[in-house]
C-alpha atoms as a PDB file:
ATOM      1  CA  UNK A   1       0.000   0.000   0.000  1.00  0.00           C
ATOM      2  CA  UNK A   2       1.551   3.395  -0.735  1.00  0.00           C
ATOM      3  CA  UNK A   3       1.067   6.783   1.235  1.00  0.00           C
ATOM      4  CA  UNK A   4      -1.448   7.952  -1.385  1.00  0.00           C
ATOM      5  CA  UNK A   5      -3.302   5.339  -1.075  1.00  0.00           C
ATOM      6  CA  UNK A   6      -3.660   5.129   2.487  1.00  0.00           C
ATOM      7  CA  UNK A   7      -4.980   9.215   2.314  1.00  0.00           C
ATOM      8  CA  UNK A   8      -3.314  12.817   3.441  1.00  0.00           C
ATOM      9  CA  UNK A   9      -3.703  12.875   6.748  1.00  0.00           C
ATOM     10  CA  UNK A  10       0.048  12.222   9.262  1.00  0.00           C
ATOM     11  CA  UNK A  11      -2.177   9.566  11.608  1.00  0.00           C
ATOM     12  CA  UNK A  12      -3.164   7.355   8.443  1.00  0.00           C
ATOM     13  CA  UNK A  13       0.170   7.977   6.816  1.00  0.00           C
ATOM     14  CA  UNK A  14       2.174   6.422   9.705  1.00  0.00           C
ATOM     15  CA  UNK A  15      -0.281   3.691  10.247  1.00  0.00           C
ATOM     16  CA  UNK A  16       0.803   3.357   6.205  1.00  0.00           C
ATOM     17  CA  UNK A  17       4.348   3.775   6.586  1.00  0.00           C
ATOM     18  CA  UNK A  18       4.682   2.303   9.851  1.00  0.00           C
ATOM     19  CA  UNK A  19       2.528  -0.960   9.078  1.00  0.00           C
ATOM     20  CA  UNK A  20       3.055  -3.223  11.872  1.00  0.00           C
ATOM     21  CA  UNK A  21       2.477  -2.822  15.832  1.00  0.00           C
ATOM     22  CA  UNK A  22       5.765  -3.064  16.692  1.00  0.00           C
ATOM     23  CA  UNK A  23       6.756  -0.484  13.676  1.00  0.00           C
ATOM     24  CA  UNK A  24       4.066   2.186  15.170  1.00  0.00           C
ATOM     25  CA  UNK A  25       5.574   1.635  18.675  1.00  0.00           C
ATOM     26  CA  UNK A  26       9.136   2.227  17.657  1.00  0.00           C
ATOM     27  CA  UNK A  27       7.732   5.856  16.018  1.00  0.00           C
ATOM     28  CA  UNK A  28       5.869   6.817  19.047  1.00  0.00           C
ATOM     29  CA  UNK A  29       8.781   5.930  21.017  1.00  0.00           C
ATOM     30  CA  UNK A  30      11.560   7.657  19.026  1.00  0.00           C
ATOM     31  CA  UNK A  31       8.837  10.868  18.636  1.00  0.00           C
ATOM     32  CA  UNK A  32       6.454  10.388  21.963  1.00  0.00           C
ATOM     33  CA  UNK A  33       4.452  11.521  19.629  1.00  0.00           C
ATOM     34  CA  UNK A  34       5.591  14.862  19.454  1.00  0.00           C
ATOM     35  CA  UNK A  35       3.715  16.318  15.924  1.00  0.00           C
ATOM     36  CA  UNK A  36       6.814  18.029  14.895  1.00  0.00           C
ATOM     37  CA  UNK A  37       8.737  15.118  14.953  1.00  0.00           C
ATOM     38  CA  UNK A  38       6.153  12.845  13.515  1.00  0.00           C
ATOM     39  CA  UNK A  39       6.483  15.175  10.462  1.00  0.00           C
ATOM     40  CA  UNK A  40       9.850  15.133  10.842  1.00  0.00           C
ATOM     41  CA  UNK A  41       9.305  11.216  10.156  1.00  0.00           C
ATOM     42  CA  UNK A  42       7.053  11.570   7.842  1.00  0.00           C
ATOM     43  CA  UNK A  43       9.509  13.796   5.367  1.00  0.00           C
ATOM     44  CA  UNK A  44      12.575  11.381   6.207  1.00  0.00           C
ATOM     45  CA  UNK A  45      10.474   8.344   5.023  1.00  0.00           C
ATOM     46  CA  UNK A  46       9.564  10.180   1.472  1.00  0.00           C
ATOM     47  CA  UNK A  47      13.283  10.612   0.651  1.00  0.00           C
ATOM     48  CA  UNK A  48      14.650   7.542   2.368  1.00  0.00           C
ATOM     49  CA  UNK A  49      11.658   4.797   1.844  1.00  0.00           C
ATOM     50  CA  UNK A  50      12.012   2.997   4.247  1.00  0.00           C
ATOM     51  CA  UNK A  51      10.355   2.930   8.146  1.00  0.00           C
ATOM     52  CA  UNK A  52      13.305   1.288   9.795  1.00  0.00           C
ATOM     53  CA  UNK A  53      15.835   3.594   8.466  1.00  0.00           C
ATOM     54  CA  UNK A  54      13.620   6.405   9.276  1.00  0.00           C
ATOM     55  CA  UNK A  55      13.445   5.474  12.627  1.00  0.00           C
ATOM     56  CA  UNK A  56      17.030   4.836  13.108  1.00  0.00           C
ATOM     57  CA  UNK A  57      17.446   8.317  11.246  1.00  0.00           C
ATOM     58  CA  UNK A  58      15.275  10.294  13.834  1.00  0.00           C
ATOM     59  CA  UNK A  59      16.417   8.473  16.814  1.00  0.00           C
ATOM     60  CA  UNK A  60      20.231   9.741  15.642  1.00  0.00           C
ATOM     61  CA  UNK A  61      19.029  13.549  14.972  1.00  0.00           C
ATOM     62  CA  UNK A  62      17.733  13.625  18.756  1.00  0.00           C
ATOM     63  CA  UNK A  63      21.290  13.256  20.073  1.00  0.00           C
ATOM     64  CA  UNK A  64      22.420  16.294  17.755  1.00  0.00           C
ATOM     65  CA  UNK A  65      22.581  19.338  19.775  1.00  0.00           C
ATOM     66  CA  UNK A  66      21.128  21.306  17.069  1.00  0.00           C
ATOM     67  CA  UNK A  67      18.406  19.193  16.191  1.00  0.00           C
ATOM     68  CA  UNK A  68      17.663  18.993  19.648  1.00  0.00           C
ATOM     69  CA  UNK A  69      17.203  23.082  20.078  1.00  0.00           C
ATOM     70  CA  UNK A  70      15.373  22.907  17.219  1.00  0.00           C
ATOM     71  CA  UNK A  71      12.762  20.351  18.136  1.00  0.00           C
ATOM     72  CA  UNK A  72      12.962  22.635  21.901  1.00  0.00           C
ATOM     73  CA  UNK A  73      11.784  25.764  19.443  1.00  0.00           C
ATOM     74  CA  UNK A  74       9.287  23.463  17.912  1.00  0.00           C
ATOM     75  CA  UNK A  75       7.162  22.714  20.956  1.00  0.00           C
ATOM     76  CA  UNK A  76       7.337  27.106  22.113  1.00  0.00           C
ATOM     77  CA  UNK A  77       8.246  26.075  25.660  1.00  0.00           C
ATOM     78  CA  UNK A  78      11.063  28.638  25.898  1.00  0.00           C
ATOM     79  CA  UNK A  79       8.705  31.070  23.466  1.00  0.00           C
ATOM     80  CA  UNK A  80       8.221  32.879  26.739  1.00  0.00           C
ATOM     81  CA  UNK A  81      10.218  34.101  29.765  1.00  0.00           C
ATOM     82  CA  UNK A  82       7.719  32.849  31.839  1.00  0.00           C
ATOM     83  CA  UNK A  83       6.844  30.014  30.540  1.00  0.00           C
ATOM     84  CA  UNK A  84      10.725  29.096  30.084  1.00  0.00           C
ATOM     85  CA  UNK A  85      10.893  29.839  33.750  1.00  0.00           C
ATOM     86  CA  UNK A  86       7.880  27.863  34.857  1.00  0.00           C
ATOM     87  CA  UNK A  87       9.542  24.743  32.994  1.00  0.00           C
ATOM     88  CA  UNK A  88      12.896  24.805  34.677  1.00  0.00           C
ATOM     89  CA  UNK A  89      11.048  25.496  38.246  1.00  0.00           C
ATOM     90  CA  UNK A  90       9.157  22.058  37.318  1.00  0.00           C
ATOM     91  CA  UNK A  91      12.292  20.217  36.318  1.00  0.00           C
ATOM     92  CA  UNK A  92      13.713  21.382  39.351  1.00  0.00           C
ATOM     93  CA  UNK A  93      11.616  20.638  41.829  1.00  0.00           C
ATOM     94  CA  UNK A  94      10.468  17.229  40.708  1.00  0.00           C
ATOM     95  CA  UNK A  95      13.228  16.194  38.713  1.00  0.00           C
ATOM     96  CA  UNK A  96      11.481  13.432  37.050  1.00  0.00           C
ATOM     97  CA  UNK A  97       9.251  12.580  40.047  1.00  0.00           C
ATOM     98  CA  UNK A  98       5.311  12.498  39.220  1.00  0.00           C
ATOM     99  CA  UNK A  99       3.433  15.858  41.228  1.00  0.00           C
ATOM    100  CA  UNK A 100      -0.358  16.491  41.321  1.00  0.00           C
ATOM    101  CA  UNK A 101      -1.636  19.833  40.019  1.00  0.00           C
ATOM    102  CA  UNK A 102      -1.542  21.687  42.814  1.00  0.00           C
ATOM    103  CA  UNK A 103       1.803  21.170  43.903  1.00  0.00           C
ATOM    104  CA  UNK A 104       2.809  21.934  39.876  1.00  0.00           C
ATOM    105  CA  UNK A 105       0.799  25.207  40.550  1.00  0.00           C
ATOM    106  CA  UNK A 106       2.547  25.714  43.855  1.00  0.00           C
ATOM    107  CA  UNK A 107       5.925  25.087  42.876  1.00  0.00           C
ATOM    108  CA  UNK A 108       5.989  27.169  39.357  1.00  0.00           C
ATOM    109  CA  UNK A 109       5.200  30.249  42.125  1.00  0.00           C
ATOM    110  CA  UNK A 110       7.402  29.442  44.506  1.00  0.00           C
ATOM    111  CA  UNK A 111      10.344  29.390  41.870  1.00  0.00           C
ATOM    112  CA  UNK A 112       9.115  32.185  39.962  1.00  0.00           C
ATOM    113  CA  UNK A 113       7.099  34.991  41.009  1.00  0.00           C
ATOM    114  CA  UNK A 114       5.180  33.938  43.709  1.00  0.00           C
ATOM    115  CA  UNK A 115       2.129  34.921  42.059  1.00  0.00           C
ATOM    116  CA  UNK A 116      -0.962  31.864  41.956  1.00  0.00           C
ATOM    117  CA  UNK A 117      -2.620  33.400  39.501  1.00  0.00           C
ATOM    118  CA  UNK A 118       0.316  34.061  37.225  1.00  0.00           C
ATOM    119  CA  UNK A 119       1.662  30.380  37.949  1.00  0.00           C
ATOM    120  CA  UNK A 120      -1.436  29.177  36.788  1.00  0.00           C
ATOM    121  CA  UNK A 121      -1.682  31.133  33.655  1.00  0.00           C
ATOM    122  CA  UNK A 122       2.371  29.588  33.223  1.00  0.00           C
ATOM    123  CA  UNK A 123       0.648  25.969  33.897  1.00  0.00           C
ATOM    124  CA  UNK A 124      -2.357  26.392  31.864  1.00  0.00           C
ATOM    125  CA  UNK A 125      -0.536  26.943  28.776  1.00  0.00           C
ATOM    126  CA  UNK A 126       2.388  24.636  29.586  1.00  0.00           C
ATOM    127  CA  UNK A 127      -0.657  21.800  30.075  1.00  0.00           C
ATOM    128  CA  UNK A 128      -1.764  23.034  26.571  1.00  0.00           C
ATOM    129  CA  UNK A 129       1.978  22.880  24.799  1.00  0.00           C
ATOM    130  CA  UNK A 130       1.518  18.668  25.696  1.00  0.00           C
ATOM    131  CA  UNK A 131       4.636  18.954  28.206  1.00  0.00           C
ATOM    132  CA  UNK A 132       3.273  16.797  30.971  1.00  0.00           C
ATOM    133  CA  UNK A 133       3.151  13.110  30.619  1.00  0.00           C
ATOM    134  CA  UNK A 134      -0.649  11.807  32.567  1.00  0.00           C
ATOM    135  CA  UNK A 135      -0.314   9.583  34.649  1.00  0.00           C
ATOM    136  CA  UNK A 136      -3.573   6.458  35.190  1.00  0.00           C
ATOM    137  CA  UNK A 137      -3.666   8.270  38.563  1.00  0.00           C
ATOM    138  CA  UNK A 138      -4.232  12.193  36.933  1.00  0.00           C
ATOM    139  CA  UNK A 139      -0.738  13.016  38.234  1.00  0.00           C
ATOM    140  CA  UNK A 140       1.535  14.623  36.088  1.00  0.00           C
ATOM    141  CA  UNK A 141       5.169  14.476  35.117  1.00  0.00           C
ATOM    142  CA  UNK A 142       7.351  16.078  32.870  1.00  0.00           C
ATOM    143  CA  UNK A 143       7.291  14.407  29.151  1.00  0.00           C
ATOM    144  CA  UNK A 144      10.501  12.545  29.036  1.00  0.00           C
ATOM    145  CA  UNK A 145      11.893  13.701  25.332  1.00  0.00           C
ATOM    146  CA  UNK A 146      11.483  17.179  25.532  1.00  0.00           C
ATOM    147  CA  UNK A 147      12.821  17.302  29.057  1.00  0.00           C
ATOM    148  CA  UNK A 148      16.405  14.818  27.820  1.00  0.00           C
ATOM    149  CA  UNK A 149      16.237  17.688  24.726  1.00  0.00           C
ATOM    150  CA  UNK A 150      16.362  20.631  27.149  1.00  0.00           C
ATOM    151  CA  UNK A 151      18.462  19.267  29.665  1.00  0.00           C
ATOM    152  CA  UNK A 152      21.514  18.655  26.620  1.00  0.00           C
ATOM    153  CA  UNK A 153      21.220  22.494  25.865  1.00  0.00           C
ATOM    154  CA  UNK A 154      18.169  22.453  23.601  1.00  0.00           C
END
């Protein structure tokens, strides 16, 4: 089956491309799913062809320090002092630990301005950029990639 045939949308392209379970698992978990880097996938696999490759590709790129920044760009998580700010305060303070909402709330004011209201205007929007990881229990953590990406000086 080729990518026309399977349609123009990125979710029925890599079900296309990426045509087996185990294929579609190795994408999500060189991408977490990340849109930028699933069309990042997506243009690597119409020049090289092939999903393995792509994925090997991709999973290279991540460990480039420019690639990284770039992808860090991508997601606008440093597109704002604040917002930058807020991040670091999380990765901080939890440093890969899971935290409920409150105590994201809490801690984004406590390491930045001490303003509630402004921390949760910081932890609105970082809940909308897709940063946090869910966990079954509703608490939160930071999303693994983008946090490995920013810690190497993305």
């Amino acid at each position: 089956m080729t990518d026309t045939a399977c349609g123009a949308g990125h979710s029925i392209w890599a079900r296309c491309s990426f045509n087996t379970e185990e294929r579609l698992e190795r994408l999500y978990a060189v991408t977490s799913g990340w849109p930028w880097l699933v069309d990042r996938a997506h243009r690597l696999h119409a020049g090289l062809g092939d999903a393995d490759r792509v994925l090997s590709k991709l999973a290279g790129m991540l460990t480039d320090l420019s690639e990284a920044r770039a992808f860090v760009e991508a997601t606008g998580v440093q597109s704002d002092a604040a917002l930058a700010a807020g991040y670091r305060a999380l990765d901080k303070q939890f440093q890969g630990s899971t935290a409920d909402t409150e105590d994201v709330v809490t801690a984004i004011a406590y390491e930045t301005s001490g303003d509630e209201e402004e921390a949760r205007w910081v932890f609105a929007c970082l809940d909308a950029m897709q940063v946090f990881d869910r966990e079954e229990d509703g608490r939160l953590r930071l999303e693994p990639l983008l946090q490995k990406c920013l810690s190497t000086g993305g």
